[in-house]
Protein backbone atom coordinates (compact mmCIF):
# COMPACT_ATOMS: atom_id res chain seq x y z
CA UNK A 1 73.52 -124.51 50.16
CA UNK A 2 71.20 -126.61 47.79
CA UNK A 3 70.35 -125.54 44.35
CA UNK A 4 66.88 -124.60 45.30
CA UNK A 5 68.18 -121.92 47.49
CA UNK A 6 70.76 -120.54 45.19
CA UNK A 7 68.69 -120.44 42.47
CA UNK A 8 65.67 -117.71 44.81
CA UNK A 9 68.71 -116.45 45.88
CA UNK A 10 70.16 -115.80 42.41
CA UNK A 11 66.69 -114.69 40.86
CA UNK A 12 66.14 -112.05 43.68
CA UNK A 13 70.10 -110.48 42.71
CA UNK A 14 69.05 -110.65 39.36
CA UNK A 15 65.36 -108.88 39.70
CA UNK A 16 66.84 -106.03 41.34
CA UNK A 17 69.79 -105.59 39.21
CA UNK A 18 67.02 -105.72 36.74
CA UNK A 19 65.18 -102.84 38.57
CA UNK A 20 68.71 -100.90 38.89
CA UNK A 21 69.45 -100.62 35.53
CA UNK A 22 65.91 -99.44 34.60
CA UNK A 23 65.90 -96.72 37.09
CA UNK A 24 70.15 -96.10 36.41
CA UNK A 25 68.87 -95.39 32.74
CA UNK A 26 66.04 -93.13 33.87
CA UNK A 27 67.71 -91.09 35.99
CA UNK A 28 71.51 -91.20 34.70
CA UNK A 29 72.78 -93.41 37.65
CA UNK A 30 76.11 -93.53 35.76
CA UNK A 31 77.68 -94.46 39.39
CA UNK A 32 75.24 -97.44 39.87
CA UNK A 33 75.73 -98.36 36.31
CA UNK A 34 79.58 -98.79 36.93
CA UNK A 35 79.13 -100.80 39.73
CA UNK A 36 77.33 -103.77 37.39
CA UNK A 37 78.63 -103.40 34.18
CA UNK A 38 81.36 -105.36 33.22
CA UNK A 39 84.25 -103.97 31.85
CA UNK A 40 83.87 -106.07 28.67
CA UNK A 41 80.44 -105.12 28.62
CA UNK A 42 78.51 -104.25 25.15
CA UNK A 43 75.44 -102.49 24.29
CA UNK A 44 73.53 -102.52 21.16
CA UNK A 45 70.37 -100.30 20.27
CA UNK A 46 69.11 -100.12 16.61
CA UNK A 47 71.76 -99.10 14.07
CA UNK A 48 74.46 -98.86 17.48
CA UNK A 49 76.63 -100.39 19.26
CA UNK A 50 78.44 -99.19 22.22
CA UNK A 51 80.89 -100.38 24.63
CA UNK A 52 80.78 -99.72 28.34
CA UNK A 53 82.73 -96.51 28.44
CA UNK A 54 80.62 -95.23 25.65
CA UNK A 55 77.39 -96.52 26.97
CA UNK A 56 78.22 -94.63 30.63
CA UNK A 57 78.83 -91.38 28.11
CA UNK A 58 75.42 -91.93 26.61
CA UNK A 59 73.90 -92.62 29.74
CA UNK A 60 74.99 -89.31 31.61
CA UNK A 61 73.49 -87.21 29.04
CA UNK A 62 69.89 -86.13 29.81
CA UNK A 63 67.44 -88.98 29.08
CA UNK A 64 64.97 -88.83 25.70
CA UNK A 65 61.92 -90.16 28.03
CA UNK A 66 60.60 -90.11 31.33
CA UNK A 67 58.00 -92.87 33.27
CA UNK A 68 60.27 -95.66 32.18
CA UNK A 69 58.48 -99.04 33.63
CA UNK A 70 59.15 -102.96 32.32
CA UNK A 71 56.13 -105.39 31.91
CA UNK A 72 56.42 -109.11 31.01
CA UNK A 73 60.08 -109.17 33.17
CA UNK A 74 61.34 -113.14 32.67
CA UNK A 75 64.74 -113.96 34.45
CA UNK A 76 66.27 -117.02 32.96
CA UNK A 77 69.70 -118.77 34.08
CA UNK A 78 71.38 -121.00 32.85
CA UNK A 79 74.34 -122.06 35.02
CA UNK A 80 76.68 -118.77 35.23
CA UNK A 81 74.78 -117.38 32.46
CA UNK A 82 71.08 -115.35 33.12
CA UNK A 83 69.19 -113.91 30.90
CA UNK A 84 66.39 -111.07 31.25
CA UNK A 85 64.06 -110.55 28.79
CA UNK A 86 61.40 -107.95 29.13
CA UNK A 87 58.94 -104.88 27.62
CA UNK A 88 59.80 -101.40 28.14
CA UNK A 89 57.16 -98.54 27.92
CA UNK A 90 58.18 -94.97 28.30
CA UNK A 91 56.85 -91.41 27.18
CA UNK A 92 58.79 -88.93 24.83
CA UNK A 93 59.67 -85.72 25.77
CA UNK A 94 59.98 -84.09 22.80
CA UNK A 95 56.38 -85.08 21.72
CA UNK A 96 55.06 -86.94 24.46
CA UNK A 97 54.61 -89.86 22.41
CA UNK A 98 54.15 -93.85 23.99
CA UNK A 99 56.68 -96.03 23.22
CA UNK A 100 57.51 -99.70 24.06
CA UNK A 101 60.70 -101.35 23.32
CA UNK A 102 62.14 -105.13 24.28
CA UNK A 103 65.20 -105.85 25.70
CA UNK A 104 67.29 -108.75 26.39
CA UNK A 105 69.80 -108.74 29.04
CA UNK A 106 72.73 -111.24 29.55
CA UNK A 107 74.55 -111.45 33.15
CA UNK A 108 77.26 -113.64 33.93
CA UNK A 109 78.27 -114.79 37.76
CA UNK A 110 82.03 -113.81 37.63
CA UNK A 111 84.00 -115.17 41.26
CA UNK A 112 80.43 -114.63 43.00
CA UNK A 113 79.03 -111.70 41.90
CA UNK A 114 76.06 -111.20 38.89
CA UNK A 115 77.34 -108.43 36.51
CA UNK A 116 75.52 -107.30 32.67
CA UNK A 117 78.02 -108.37 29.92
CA UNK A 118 75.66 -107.46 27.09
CA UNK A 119 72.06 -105.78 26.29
CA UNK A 120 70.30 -105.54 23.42
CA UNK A 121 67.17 -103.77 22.90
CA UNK A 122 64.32 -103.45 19.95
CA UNK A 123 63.19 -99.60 20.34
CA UNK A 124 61.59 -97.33 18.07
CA UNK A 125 64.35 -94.58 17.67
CA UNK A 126 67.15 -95.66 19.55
């Protein structure tokens, strides 16, 4: 396989893990979540940080937001390592307020297989 391929091949794994963990987060996909994650995986929000068996807590309680969508999605890798920046827009329930957020995810290839060893995202009350 030449580099070229690997690398479409890679970037399509890593846009739809990208698209799974946005829709895992809307709709508490704690399952899908698990399957991804790695177990040394870490999480941090503003003011928080939360390891993988705390994040899967968090994320199986009922979500803040609803129409979660990402804009500006760039998928960067750099030899094991990928990296997914992107913009996050959702709406509030409790006041049905917009918000946007960025995020930065970080995905390592561990014996063949793309899993999320750390996120980080910039939101307004998170």
């Amino acid at each position: 396989m030449n580099d070229t391929k690997q690398s479409s091949e890679d970037l399509a794994i890593l846009d739809q893990l990208n698209k799974d963990y946005v829709h895992s987060d809307q709709f508490n996909d704690v399952k899908r979540f698990s399957e991804f994650l790695a177990e040394d995986f870490i999480v941090q929000t503003p003011g928080v940080t939360r390891n993988r068996a705390e994040f899967l807590e968090f994320i199986a309680q009922p979500r803040p937001f609803k129409d979660l969508a990402v804009h500006d999605v760039k998928i960067r890798i750099l030899s094991d390592v990928a990296l997914i920046h992107g913009r996050a827009t959702y709406t509030l329930l409790a006041d049905g307020a917009k918000q946007e957020a960025l995020y930065t995810d970080a995905y390592q290839k561990r014996e063949g297989t793309w899993v999320c060893v750390s996120a980080c995202a910039i939101a307004p009350g998170t």
